[in-house]
PDB file of N, CA and C in Angstrom:
ATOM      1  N   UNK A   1      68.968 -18.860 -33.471  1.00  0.00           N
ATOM      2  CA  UNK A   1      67.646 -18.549 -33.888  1.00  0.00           C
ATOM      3  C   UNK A   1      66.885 -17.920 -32.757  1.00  0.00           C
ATOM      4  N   UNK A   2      66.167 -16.742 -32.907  1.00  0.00           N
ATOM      5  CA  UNK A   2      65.334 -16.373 -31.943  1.00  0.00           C
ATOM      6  C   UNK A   2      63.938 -17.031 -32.319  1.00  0.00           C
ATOM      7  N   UNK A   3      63.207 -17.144 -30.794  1.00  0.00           N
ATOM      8  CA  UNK A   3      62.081 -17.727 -30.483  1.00  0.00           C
ATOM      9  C   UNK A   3      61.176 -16.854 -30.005  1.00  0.00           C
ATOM     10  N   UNK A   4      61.355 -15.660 -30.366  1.00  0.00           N
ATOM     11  CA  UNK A   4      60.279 -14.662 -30.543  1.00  0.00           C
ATOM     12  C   UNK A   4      59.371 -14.379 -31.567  1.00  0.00           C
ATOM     13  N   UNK A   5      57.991 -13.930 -30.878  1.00  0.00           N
ATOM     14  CA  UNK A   5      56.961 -14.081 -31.761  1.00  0.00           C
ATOM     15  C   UNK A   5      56.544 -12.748 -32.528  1.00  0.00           C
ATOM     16  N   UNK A   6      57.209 -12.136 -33.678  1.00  0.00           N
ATOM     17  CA  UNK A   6      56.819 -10.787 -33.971  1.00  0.00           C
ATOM     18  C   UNK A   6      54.994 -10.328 -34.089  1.00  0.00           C
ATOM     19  N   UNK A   7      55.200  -8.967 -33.388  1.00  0.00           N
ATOM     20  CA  UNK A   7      53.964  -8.661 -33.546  1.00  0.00           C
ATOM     21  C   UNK A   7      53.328  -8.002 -35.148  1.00  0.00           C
ATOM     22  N   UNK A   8      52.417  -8.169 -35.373  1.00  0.00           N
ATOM     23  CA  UNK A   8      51.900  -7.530 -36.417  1.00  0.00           C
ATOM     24  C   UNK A   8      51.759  -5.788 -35.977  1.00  0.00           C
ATOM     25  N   UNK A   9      52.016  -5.662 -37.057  1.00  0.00           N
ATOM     26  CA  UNK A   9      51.540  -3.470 -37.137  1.00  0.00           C
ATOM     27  C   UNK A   9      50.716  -3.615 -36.895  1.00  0.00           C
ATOM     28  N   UNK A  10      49.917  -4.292 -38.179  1.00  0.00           N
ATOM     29  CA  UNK A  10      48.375  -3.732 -38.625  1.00  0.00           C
ATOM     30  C   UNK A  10      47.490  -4.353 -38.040  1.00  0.00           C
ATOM     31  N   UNK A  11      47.192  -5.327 -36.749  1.00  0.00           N
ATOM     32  CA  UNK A  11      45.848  -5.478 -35.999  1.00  0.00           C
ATOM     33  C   UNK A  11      45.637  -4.424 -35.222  1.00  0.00           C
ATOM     34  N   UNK A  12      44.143  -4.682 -35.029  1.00  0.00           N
ATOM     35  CA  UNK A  12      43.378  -3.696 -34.377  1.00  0.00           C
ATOM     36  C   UNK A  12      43.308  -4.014 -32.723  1.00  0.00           C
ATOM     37  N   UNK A  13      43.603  -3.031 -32.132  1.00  0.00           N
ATOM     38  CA  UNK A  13      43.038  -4.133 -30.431  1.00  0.00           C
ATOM     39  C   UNK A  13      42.224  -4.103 -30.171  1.00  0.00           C
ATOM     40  N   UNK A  14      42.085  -5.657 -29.545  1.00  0.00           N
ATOM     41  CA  UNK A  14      40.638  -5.925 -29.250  1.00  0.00           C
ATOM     42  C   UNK A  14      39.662  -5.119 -28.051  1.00  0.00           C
ATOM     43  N   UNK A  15      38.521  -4.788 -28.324  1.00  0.00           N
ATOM     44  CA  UNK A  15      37.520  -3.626 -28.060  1.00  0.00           C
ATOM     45  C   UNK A  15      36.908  -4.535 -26.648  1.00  0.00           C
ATOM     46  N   UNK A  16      36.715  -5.941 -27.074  1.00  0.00           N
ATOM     47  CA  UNK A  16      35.772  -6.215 -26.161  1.00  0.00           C
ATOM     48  C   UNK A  16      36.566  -6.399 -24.712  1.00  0.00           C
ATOM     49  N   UNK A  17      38.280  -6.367 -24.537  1.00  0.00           N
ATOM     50  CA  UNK A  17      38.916  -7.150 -23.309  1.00  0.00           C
ATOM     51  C   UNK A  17      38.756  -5.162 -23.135  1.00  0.00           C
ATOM     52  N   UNK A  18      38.711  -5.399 -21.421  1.00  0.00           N
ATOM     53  CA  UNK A  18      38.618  -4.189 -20.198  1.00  0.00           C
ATOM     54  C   UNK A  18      39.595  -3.230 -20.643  1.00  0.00           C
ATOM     55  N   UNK A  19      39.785  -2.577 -20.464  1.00  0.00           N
ATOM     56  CA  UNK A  19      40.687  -0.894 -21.068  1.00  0.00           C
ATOM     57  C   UNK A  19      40.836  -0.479 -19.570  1.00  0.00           C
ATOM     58  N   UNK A  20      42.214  -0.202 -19.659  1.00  0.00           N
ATOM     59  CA  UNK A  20      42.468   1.065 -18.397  1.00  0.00           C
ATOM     60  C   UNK A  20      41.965   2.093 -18.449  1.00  0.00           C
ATOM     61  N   UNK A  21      42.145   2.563 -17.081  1.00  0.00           N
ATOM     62  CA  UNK A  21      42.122   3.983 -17.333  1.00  0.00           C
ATOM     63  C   UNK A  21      40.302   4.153 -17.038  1.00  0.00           C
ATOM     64  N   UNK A  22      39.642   5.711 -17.560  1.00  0.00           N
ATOM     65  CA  UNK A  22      38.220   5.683 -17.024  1.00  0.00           C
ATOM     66  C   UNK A  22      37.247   5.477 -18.025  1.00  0.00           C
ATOM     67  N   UNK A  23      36.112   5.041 -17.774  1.00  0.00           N
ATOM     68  CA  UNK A  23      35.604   4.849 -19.108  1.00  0.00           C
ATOM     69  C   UNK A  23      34.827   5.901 -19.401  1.00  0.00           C
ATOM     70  N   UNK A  24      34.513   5.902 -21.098  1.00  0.00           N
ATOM     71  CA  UNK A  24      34.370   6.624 -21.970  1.00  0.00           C
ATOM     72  C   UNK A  24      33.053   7.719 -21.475  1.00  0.00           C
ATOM     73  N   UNK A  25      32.804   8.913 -21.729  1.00  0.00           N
ATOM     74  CA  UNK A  25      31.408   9.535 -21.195  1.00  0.00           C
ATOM     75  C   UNK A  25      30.124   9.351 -21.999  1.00  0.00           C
ATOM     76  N   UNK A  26      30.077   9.203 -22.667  1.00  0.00           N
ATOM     77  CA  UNK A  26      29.330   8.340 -23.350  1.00  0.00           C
ATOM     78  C   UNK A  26      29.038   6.857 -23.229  1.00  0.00           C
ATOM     79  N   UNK A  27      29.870   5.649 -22.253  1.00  0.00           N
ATOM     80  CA  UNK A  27      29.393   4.367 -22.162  1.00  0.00           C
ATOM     81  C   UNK A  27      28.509   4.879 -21.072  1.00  0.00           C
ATOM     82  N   UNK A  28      27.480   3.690 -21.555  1.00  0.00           N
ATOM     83  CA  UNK A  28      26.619   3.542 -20.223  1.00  0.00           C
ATOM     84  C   UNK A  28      27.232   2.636 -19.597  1.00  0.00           C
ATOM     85  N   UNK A  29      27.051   2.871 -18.116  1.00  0.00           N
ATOM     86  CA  UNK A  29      27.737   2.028 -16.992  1.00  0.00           C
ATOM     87  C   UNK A  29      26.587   1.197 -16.072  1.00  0.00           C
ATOM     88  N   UNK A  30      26.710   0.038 -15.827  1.00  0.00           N
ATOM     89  CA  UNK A  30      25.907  -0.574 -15.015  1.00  0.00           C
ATOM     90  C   UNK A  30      25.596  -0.464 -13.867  1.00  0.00           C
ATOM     91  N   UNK A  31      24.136  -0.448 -12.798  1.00  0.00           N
ATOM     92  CA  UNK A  31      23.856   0.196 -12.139  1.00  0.00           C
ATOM     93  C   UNK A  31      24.561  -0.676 -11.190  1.00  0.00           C
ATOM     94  N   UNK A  32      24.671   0.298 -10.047  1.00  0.00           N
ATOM     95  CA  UNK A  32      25.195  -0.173  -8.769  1.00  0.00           C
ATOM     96  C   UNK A  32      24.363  -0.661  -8.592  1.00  0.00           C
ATOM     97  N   UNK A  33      24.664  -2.179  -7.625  1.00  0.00           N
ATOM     98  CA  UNK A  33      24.031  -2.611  -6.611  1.00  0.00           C
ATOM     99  C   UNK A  33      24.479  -2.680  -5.130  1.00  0.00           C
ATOM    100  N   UNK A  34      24.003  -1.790  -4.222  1.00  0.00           N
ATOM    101  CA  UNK A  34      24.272  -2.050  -3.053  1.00  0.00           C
ATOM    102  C   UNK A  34      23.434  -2.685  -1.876  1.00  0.00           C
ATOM    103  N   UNK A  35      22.886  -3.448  -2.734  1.00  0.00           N
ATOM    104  CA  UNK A  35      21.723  -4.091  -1.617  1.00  0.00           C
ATOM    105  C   UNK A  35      20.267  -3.630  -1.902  1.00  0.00           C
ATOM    106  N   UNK A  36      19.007  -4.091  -0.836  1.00  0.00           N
ATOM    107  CA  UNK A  36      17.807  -3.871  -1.669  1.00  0.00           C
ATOM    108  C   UNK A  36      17.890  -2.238  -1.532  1.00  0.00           C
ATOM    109  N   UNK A  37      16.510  -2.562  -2.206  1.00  0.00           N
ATOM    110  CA  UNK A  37      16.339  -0.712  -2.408  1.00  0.00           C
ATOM    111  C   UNK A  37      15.431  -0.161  -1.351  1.00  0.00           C
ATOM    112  N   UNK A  38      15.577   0.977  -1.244  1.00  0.00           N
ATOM    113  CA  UNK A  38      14.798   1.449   0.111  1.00  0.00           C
ATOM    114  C   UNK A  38      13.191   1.630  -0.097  1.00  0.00           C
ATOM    115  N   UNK A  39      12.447   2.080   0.675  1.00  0.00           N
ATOM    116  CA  UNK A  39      11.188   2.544   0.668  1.00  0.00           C
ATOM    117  C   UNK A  39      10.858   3.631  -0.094  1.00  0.00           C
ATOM    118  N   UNK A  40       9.825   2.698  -0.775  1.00  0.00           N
ATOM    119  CA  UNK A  40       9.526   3.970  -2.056  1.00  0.00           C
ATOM    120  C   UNK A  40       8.388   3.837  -1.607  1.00  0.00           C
ATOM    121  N   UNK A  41       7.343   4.665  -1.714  1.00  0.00           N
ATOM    122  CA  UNK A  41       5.752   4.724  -1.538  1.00  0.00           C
ATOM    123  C   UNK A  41       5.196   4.185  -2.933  1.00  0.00           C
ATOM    124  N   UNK A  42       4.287   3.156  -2.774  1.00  0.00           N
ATOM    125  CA  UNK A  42       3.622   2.678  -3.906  1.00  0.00           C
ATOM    126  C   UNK A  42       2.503   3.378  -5.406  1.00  0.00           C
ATOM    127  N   UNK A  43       2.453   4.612  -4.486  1.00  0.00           N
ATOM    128  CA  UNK A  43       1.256   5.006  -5.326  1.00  0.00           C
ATOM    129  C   UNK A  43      -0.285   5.040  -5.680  1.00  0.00           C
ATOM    130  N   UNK A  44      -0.474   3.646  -4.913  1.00  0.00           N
ATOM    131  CA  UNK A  44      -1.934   3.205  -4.627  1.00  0.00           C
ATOM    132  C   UNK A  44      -3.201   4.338  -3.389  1.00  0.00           C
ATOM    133  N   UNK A  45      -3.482   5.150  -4.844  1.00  0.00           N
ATOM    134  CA  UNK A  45      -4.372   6.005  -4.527  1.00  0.00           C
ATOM    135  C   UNK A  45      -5.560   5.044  -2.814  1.00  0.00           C
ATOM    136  N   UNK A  46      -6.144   6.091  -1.855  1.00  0.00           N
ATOM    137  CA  UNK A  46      -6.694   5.785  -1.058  1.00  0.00           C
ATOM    138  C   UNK A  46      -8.155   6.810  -0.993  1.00  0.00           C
ATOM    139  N   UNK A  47      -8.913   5.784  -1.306  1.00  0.00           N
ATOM    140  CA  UNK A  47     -10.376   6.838  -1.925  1.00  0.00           C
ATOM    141  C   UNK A  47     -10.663   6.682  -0.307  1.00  0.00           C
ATOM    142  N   UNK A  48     -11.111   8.105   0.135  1.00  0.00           N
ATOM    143  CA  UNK A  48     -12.089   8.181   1.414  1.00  0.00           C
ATOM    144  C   UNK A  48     -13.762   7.788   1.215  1.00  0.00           C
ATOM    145  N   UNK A  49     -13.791   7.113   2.385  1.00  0.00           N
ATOM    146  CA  UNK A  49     -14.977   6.140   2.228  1.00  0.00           C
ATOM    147  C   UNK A  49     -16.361   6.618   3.304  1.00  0.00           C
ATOM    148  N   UNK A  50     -16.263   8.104   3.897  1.00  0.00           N
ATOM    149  CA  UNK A  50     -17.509   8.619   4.071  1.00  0.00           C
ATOM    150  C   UNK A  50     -17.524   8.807   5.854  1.00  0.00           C
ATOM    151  N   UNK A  51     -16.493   7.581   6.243  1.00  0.00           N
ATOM    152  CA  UNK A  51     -16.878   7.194   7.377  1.00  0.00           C
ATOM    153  C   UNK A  51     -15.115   7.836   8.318  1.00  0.00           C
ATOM    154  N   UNK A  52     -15.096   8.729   9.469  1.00  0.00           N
ATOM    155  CA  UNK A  52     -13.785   9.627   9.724  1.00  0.00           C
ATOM    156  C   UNK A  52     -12.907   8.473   9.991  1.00  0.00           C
ATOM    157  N   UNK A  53     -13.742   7.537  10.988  1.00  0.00           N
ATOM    158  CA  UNK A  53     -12.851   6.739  11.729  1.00  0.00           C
ATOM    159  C   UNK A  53     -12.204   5.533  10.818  1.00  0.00           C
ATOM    160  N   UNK A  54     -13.149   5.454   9.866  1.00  0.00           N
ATOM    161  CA  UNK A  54     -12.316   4.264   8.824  1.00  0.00           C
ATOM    162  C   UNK A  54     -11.127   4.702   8.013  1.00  0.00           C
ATOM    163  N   UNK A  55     -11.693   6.419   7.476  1.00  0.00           N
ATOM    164  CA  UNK A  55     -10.771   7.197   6.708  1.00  0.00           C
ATOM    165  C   UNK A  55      -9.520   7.190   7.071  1.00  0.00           C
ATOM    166  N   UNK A  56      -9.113   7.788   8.768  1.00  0.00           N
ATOM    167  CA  UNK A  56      -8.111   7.862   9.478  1.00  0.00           C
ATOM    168  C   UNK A  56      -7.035   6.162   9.233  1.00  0.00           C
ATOM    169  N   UNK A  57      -7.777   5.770   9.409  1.00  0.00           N
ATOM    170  CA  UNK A  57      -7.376   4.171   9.172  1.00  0.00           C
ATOM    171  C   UNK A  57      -6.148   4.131   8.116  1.00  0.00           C
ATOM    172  N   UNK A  58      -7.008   4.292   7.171  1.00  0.00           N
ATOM    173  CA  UNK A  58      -7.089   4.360   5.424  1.00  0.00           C
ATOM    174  C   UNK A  58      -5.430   4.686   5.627  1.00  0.00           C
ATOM    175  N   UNK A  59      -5.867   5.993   6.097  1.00  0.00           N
ATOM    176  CA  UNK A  59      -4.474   6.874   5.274  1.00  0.00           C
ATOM    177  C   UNK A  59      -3.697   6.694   6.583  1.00  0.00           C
ATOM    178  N   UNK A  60      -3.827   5.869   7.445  1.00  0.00           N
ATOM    179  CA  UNK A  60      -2.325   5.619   8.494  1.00  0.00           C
ATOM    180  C   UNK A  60      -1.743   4.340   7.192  1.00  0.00           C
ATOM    181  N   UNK A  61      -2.429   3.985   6.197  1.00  0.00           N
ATOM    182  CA  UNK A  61      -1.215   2.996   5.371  1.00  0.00           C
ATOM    183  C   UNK A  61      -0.436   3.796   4.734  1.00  0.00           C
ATOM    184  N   UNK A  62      -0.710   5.095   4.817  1.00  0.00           N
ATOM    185  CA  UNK A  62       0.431   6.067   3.638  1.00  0.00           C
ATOM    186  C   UNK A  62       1.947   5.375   5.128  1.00  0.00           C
ATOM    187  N   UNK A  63       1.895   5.443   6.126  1.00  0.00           N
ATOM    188  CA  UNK A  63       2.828   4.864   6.719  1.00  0.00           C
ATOM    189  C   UNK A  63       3.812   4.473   6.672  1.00  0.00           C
ATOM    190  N   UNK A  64       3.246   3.423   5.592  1.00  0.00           N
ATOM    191  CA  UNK A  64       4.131   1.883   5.665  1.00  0.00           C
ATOM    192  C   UNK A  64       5.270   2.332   4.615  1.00  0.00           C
ATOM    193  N   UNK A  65       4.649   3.686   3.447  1.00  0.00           N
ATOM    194  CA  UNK A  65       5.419   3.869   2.151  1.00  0.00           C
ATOM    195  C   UNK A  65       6.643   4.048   3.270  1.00  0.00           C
ATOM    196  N   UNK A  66       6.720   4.508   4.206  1.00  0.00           N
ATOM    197  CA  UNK A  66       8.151   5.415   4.862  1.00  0.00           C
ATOM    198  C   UNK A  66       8.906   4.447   5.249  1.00  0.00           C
ATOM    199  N   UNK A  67       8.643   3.040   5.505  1.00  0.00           N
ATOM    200  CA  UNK A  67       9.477   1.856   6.160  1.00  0.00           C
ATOM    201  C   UNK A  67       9.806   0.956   4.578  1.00  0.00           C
ATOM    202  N   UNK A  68      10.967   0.221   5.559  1.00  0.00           N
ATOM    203  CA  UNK A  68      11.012  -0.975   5.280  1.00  0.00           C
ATOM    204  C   UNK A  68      10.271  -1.642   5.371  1.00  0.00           C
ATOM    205  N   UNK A  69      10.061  -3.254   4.734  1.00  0.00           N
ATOM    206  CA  UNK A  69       8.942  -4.014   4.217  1.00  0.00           C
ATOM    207  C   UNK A  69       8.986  -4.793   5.615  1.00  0.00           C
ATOM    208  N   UNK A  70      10.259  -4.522   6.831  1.00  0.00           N
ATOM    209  CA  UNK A  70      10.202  -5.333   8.341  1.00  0.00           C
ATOM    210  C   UNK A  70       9.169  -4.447   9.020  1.00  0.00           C
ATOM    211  N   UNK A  71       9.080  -3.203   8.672  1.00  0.00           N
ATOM    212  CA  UNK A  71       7.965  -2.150   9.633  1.00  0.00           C
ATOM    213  C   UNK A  71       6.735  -1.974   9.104  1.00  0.00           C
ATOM    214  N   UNK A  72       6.081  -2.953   8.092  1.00  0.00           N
ATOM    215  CA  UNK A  72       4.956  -2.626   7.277  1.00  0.00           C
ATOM    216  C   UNK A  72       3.753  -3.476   8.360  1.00  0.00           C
ATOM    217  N   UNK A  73       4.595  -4.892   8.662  1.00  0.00           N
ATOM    218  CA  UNK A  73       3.467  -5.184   9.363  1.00  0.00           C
ATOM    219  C   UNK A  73       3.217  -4.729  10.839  1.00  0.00           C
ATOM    220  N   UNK A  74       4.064  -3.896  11.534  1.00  0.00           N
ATOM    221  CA  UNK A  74       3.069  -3.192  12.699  1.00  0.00           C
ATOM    222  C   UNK A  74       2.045  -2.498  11.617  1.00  0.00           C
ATOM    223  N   UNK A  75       2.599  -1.478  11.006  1.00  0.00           N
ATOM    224  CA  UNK A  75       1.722  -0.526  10.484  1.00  0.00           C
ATOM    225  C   UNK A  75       0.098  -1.486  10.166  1.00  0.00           C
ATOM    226  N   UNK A  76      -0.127  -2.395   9.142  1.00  0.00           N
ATOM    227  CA  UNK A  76      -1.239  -3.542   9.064  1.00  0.00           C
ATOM    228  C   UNK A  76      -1.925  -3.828  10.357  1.00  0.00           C
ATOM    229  N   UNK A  77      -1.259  -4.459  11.150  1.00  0.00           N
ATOM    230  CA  UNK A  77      -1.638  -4.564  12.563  1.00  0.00           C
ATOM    231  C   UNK A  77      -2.197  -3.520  12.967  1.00  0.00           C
ATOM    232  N   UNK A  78      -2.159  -2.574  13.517  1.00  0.00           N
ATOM    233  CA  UNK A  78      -2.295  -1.167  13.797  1.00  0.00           C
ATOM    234  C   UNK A  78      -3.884  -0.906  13.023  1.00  0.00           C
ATOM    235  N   UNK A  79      -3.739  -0.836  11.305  1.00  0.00           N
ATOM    236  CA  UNK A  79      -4.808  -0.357  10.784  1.00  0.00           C
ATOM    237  C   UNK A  79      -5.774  -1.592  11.098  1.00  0.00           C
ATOM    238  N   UNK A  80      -5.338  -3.106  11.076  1.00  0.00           N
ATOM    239  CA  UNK A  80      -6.465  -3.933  10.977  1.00  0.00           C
ATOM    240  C   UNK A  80      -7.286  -3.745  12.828  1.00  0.00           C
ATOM    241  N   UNK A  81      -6.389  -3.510  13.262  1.00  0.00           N
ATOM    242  CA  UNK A  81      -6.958  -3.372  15.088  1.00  0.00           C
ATOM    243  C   UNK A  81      -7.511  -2.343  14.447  1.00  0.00           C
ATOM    244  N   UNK A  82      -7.486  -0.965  14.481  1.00  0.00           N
ATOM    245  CA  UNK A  82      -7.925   0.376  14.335  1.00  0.00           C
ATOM    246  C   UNK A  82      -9.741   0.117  13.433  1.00  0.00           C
ATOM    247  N   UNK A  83      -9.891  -0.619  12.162  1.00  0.00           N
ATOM    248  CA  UNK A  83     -10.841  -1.074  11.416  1.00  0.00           C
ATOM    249  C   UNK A  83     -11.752  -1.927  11.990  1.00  0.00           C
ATOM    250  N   UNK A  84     -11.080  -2.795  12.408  1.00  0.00           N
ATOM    251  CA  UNK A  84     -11.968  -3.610  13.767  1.00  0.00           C
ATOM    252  C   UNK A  84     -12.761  -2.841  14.758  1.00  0.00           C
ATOM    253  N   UNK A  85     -11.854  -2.216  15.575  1.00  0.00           N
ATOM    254  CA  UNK A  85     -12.832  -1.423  15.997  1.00  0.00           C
ATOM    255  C   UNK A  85     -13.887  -0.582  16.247  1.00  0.00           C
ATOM    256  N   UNK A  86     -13.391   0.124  14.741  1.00  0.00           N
ATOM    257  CA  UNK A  86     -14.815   0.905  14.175  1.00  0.00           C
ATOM    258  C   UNK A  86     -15.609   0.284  13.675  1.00  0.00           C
ATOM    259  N   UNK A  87     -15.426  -1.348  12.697  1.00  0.00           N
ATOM    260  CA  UNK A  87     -17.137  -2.470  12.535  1.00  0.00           C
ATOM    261  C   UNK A  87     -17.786  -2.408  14.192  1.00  0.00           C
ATOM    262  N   UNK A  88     -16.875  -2.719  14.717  1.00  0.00           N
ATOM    263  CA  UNK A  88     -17.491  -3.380  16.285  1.00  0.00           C
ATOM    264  C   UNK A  88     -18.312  -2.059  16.966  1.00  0.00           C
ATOM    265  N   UNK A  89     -17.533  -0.676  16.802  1.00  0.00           N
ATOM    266  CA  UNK A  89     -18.219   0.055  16.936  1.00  0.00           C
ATOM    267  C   UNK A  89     -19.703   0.467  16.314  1.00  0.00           C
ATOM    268  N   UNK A  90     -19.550   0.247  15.151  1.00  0.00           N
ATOM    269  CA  UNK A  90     -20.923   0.347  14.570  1.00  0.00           C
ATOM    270  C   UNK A  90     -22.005  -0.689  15.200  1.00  0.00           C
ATOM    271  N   UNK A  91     -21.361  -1.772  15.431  1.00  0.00           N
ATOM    272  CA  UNK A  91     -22.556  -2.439  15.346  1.00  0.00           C
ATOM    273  C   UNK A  91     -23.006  -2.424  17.080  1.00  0.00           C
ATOM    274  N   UNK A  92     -22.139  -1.591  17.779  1.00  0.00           N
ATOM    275  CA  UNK A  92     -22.825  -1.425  18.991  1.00  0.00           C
ATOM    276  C   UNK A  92     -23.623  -0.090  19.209  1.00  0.00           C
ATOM    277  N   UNK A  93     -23.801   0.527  18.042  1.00  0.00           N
ATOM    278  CA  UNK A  93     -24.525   1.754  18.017  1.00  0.00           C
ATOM    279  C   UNK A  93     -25.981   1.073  18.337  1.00  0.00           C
ATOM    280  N   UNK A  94     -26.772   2.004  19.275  1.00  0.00           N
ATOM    281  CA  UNK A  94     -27.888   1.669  19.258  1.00  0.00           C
ATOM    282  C   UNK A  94     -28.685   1.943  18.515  1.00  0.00           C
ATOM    283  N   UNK A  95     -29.963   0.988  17.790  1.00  0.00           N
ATOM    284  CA  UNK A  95     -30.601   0.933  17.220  1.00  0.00           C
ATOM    285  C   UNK A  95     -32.466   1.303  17.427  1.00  0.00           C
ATOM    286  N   UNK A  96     -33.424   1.667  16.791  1.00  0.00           N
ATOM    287  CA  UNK A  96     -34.488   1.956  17.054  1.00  0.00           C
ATOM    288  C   UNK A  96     -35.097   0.353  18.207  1.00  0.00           C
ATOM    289  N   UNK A  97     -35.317   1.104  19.430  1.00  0.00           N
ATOM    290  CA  UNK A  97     -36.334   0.042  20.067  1.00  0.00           C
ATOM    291  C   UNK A  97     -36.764  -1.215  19.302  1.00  0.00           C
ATOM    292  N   UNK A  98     -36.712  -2.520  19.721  1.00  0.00           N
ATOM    293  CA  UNK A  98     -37.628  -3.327  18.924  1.00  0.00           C
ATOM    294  C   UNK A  98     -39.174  -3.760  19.613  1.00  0.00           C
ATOM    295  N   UNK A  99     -39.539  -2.731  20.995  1.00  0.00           N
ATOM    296  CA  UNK A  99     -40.387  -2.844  22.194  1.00  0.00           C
ATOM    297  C   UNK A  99     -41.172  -1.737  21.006  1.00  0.00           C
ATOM    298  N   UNK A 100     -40.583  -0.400  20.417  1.00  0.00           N
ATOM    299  CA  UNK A 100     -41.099   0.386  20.212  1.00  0.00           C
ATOM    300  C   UNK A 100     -42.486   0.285  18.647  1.00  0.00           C
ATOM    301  N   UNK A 101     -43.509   0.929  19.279  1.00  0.00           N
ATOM    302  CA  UNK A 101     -44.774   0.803  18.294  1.00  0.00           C
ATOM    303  C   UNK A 101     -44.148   1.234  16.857  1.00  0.00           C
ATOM    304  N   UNK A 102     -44.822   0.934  15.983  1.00  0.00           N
ATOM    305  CA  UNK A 102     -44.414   0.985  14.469  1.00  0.00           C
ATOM    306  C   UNK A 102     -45.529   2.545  14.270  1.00  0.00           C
ATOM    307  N   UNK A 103     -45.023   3.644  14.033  1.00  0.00           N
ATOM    308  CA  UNK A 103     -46.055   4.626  13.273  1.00  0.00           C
ATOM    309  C   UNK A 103     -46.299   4.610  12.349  1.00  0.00           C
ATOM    310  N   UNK A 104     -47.662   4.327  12.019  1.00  0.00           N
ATOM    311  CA  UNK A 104     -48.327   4.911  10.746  1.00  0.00           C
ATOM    312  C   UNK A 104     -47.822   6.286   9.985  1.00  0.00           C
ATOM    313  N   UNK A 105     -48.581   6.731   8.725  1.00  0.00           N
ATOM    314  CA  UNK A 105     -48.160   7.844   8.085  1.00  0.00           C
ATOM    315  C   UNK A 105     -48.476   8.750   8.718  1.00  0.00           C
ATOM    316  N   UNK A 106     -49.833   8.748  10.004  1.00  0.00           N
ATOM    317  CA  UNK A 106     -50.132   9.959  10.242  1.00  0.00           C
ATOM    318  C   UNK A 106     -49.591  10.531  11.453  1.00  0.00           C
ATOM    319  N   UNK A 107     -48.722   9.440  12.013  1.00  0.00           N
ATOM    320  CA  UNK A 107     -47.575   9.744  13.057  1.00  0.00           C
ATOM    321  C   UNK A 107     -48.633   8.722  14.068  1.00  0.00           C
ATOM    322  N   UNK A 108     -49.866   8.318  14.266  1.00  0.00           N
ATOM    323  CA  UNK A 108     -50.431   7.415  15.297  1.00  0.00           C
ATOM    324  C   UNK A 108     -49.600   5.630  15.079  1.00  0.00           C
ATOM    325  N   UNK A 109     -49.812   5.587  16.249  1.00  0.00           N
ATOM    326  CA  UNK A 109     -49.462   4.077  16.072  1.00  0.00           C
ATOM    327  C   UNK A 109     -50.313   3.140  15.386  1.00  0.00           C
ATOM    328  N   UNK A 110     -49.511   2.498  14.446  1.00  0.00           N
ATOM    329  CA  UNK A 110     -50.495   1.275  13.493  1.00  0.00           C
ATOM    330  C   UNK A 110     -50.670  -0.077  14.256  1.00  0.00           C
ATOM    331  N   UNK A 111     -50.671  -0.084  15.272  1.00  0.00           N
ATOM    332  CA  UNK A 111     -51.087  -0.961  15.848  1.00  0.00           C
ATOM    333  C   UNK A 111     -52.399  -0.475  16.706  1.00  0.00           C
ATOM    334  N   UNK A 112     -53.482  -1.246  16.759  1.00  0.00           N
ATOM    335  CA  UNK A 112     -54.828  -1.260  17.524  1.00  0.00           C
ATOM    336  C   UNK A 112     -54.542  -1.189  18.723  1.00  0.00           C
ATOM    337  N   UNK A 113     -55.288  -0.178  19.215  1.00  0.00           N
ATOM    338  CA  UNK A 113     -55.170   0.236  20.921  1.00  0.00           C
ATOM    339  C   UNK A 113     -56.587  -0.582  21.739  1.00  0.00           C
ATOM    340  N   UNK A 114     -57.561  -1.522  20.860  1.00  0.00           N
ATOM    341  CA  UNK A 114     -58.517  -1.634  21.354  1.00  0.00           C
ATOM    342  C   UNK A 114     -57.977  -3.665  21.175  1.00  0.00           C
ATOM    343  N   UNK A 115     -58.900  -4.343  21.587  1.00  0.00           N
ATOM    344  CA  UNK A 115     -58.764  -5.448  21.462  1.00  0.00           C
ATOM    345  C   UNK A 115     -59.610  -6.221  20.625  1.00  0.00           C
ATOM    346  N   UNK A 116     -60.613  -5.682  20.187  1.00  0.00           N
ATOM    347  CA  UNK A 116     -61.385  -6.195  19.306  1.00  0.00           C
ATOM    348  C   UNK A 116     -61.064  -6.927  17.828  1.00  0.00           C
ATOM    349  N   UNK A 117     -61.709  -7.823  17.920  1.00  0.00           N
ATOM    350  CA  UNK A 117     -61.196  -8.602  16.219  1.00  0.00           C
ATOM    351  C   UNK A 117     -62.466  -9.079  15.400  1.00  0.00           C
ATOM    352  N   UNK A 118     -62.621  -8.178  14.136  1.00  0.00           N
ATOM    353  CA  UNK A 118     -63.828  -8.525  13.374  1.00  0.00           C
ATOM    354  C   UNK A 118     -63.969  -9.886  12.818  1.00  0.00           C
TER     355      UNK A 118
END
């Protein structure tokens, strides 16, 4: 007696087990992964805000689009020093005298030049 198992003609082979050979041009194929993905620039529009030295700032973050997410924070660093400096700058701009007389509309000083008090 043989102990062989005859095959059937008429099944179909099965579709879902791997196929030699290359696959079809029409399958879609799953994307490679070779690790993260590189630096893409975000897109996040940068409205200029009036002021050169803040502006300059602004757009040193177009920067960071060119790095990796390890080189983003010099770039931060960089703009937050750079921003700092220009508040600090402002607020060491000098300001009108506070010694200085207040003018009236007609350009004289509104303060009394005499000492008298009614």
């Amino acid at each position: 007696m043989n102990d062989a198992v005859p095959q059937a003609a008429d099944t179909e082979p099965d579709t879902a087990a791997p196929q030699d050979g290359p696959p079809e041009q029409g399958a879609p194929r799953p994307p490679y992964d070779d690790g993260p993905a590189g630096p893409a620039p975000l897109g996040v529009p940068r409205t200029p805000t009036g002021n050169a030295e803040v502006d300059a700032q602004v757009e040193r973050l177009a920067d960071a689009d060119h790095l990796t997410t390890d080189g983003h924070l010099e770039v931060y660093e960089d703009v937050h020093r750079g921003l700092r400096d220009a508040l600090t700058a402002l607020d060491a701009r000098p300001g009108p005298s506070p010694a200085a007389p207040h003018r009236g509309p007609s350009g004289h000083s509104s303060q009394p030049s005499h000492g008298h008090r009614s």
